[in-house]
N, C-alpha and C. Protein backbone atom coordinates (compact mmCIF):
# COMPACT_ATOMS: atom_id res chain seq x y z
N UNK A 1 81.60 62.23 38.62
CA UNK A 1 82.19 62.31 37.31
C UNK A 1 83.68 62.65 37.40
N UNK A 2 83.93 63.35 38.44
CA UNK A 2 85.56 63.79 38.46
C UNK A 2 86.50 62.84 39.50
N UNK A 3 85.50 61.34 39.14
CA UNK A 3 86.40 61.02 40.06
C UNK A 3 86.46 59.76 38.99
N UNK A 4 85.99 59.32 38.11
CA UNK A 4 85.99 58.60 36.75
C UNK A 4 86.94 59.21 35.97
N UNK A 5 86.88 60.40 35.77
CA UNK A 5 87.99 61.03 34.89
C UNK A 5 89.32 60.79 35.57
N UNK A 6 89.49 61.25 37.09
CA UNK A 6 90.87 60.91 37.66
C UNK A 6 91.10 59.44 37.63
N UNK A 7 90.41 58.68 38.09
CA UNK A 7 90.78 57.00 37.71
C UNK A 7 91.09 56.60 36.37
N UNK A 8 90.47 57.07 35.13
CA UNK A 8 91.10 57.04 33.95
C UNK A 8 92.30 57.63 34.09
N UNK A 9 92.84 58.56 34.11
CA UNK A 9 93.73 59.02 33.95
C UNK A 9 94.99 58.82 35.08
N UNK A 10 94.68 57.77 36.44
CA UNK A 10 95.38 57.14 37.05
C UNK A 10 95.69 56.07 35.87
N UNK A 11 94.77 55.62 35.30
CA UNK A 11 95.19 53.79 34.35
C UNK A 11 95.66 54.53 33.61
N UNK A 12 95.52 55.48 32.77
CA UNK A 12 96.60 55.92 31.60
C UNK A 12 98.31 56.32 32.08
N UNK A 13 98.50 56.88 33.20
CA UNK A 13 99.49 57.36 33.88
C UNK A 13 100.38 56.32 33.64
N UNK A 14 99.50 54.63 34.80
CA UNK A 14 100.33 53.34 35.21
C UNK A 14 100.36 53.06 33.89
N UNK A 15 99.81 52.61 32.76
CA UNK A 15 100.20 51.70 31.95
C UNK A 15 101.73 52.91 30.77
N UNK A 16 102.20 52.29 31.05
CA UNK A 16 103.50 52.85 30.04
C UNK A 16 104.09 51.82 29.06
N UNK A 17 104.26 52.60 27.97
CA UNK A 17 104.46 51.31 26.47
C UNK A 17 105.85 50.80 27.10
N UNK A 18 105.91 49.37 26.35
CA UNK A 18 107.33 48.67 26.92
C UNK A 18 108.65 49.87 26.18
N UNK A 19 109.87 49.35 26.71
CA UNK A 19 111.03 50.12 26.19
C UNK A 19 111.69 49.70 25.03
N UNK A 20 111.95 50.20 23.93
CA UNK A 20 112.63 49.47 22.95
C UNK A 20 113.86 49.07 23.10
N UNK A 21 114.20 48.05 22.77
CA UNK A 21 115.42 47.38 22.89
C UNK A 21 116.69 48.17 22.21
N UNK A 22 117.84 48.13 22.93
CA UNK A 22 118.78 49.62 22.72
C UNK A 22 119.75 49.01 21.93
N UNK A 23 119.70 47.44 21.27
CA UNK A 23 120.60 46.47 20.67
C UNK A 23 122.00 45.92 22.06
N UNK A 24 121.72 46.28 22.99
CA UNK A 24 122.87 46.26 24.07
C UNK A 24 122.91 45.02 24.77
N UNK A 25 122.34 43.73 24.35
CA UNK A 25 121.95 42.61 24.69
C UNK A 25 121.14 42.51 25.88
N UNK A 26 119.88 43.10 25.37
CA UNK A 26 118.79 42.99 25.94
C UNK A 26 118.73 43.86 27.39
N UNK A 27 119.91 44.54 27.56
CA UNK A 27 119.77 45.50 29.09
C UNK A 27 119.34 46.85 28.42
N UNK A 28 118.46 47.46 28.84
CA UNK A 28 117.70 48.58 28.10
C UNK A 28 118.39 49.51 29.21
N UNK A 29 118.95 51.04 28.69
CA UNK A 29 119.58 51.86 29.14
C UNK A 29 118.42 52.66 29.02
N UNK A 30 118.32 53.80 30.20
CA UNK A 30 117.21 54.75 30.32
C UNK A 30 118.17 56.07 30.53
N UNK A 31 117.78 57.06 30.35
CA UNK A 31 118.70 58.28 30.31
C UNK A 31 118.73 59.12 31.98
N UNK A 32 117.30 58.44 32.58
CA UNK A 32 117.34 58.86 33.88
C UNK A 32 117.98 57.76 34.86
N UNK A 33 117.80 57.22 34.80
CA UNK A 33 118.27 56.00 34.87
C UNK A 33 119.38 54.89 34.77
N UNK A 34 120.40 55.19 34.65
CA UNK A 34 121.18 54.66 33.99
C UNK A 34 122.17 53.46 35.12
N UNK A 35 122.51 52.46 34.02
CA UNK A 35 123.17 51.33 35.41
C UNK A 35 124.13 51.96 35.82
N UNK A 36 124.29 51.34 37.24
CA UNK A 36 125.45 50.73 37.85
C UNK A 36 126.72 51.55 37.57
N UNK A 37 127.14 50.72 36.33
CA UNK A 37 128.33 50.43 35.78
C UNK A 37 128.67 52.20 34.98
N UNK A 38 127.48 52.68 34.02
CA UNK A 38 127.35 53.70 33.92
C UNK A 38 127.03 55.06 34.16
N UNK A 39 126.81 54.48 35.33
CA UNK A 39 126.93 56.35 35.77
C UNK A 39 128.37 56.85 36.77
N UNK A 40 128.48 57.91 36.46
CA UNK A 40 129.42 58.70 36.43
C UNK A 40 129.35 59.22 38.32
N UNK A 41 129.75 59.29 38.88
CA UNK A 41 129.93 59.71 40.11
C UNK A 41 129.59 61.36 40.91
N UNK A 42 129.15 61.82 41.32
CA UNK A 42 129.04 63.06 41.44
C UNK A 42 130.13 63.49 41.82
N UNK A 43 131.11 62.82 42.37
CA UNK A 43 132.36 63.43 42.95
C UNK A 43 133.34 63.54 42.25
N UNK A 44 133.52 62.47 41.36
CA UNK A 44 134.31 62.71 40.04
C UNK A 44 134.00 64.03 39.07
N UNK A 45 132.66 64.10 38.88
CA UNK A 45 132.51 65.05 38.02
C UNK A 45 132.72 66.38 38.75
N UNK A 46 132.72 66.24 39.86
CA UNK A 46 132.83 67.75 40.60
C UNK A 46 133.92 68.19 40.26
N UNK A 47 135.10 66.98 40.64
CA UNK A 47 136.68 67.25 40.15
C UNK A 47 137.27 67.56 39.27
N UNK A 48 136.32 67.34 38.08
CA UNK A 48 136.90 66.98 36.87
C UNK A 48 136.24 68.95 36.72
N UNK A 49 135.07 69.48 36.94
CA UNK A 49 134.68 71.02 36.82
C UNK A 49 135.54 71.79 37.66
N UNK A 50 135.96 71.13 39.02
CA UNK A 50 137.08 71.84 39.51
C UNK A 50 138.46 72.06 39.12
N UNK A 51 138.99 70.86 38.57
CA UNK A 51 140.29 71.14 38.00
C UNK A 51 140.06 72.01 36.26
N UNK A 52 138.97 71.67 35.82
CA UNK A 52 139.66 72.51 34.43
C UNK A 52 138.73 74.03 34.97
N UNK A 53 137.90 74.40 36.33
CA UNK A 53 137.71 75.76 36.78
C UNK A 53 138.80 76.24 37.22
N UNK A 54 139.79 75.14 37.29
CA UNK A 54 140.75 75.94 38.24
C UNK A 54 142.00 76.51 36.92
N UNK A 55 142.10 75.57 35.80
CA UNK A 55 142.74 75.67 34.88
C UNK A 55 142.86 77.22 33.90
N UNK A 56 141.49 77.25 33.97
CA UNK A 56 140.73 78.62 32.81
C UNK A 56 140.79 79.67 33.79
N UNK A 57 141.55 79.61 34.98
CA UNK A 57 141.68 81.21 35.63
C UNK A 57 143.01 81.10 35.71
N UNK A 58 143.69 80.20 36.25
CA UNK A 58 145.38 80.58 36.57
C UNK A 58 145.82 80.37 34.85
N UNK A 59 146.10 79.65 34.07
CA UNK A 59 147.05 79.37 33.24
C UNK A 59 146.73 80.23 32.07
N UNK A 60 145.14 80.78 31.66
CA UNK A 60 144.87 82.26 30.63
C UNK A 60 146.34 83.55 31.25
N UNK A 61 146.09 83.53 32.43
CA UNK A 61 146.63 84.94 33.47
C UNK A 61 147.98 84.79 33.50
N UNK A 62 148.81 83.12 33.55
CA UNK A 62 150.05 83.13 33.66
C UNK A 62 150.68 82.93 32.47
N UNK A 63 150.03 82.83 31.19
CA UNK A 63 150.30 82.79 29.78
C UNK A 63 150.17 84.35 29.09
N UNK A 64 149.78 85.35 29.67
CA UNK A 64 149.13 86.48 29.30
C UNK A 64 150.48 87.12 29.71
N UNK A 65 150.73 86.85 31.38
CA UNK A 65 152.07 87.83 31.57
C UNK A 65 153.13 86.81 31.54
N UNK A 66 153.39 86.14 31.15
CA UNK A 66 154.67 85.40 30.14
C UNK A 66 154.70 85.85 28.79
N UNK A 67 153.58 86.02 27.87
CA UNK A 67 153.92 86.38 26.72
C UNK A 67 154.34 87.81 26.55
N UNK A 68 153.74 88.86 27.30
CA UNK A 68 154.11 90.04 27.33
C UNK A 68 155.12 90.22 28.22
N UNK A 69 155.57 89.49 28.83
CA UNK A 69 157.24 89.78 29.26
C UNK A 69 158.33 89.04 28.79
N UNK A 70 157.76 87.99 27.50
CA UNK A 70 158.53 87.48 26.38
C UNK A 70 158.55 88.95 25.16
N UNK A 71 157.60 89.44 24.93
CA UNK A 71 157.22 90.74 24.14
C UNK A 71 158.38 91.53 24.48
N UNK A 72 158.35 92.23 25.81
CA UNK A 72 159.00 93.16 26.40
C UNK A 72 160.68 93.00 26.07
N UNK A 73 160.94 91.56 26.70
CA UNK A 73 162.23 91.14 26.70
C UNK A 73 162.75 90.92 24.90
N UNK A 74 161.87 90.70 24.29
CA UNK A 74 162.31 90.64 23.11
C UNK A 74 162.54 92.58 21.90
N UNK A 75 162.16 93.26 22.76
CA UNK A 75 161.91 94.65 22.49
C UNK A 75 161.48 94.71 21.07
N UNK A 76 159.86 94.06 21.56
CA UNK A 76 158.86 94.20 20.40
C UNK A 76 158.51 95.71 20.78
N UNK A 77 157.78 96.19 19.33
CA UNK A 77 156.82 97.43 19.38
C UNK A 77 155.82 96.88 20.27
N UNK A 78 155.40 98.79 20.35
CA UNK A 78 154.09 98.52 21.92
C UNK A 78 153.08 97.65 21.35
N UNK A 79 152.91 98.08 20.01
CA UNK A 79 151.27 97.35 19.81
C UNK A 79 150.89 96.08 19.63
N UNK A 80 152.68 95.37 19.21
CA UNK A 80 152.70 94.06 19.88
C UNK A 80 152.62 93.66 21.02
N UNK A 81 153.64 94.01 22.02
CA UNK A 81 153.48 93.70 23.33
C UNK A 81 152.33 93.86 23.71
N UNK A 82 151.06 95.32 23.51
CA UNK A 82 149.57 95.07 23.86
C UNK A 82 148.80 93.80 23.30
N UNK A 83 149.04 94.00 22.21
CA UNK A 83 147.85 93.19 21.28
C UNK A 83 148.25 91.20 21.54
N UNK A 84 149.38 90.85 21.53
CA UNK A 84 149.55 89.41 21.61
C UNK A 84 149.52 89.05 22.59
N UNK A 85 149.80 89.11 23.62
CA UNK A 85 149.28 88.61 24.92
C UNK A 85 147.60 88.36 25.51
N UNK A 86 147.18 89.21 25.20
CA UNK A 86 145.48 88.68 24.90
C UNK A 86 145.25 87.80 24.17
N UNK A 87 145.53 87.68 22.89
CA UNK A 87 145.52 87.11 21.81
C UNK A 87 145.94 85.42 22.28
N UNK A 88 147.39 85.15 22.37
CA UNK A 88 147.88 84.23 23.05
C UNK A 88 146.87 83.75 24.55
N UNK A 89 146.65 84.55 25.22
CA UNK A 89 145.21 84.16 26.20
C UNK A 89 143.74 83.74 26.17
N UNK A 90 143.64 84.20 25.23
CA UNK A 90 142.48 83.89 24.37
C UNK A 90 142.29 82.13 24.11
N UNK A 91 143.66 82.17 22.80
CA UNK A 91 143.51 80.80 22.67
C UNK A 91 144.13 79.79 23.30
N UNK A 92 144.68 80.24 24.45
CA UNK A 92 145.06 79.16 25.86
C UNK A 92 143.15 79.08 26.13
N UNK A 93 142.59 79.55 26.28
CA UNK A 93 141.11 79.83 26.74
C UNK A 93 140.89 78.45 26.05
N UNK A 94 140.43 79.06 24.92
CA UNK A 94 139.66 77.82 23.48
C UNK A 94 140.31 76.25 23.91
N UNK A 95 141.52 76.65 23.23
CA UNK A 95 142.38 75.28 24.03
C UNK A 95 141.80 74.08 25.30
N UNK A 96 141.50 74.62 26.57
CA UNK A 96 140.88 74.58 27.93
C UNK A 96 139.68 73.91 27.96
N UNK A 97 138.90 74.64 27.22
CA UNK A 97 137.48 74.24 26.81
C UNK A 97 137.51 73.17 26.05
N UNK A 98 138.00 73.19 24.59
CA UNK A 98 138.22 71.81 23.38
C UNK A 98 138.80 70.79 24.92
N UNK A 99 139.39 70.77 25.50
CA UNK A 99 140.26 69.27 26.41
C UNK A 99 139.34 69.04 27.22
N UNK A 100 138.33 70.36 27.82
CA UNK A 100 137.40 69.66 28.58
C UNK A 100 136.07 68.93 28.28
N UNK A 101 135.85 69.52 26.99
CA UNK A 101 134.36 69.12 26.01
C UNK A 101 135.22 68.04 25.35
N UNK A 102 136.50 67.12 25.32
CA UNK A 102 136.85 66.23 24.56
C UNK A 102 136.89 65.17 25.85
N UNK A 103 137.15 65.53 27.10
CA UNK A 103 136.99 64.42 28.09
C UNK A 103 135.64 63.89 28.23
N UNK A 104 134.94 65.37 28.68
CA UNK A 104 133.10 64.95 28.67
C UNK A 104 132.63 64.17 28.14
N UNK A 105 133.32 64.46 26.07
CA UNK A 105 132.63 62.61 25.55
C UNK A 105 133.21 61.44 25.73
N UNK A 106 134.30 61.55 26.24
CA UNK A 106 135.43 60.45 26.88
C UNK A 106 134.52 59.54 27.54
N UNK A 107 134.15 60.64 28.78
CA UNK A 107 133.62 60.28 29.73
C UNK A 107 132.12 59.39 29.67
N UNK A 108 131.95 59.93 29.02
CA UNK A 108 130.21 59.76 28.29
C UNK A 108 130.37 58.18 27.71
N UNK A 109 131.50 58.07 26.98
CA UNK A 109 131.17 56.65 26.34
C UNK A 109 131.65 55.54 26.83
N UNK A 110 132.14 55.86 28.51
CA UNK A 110 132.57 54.90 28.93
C UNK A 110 131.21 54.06 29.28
């Protein structure tokens, strides 16, 4: 009996419904799967996580002590010179991220 049940469930496994047509003239794109032409490289993408990893540590840090030695030199109050330089680092941060999540779909719809 448990070897009727596994043979059913071998024929249910193999038979898989056809793929719906993706309107792409008849080449059906699979998400694991994907052609040729569309997939993305592992080495590219490594580069592309390395340069904006490398981006979101040096240029937050060299924007942080530029603004507070723009602060200084401009003989702002302390709680400016504390408070805007984070601030200004911060959204160098946001910045970083939006250019890299705007390539990703770049990338994506090639």
């Amino acid at each position: 009996m448990a070897a009727d049940s596994t043979e059913e469930m071998r024929g249910l496994i193999s038979e898989s419904p056809p793929m719906p047509s993706s309107g792409d003239g008849g080449r059906n794109r699979h998400f694991f799967k994907p052609g040729e032409e569309d997939m993305e490289t592992m080495g590219s993408a490594l580069l592309q996580l390395g340069f904006y990893s490398f981006l979101i540590f040096t240029v937050p840090l060299g924007v942080f002590f530029l603004a507070k030695q723009i602060c200084l030199d401009w003989e702002m109050t302390d709680i400016y010179a504390t408070i805007l330089p984070p601030i200004v680092a911060v959204f160098t941060v946001n910045i970083i991220i939006i250019s890299y999540v705007i390539s990703a779909f770049r990338a994506e719809r090639k």
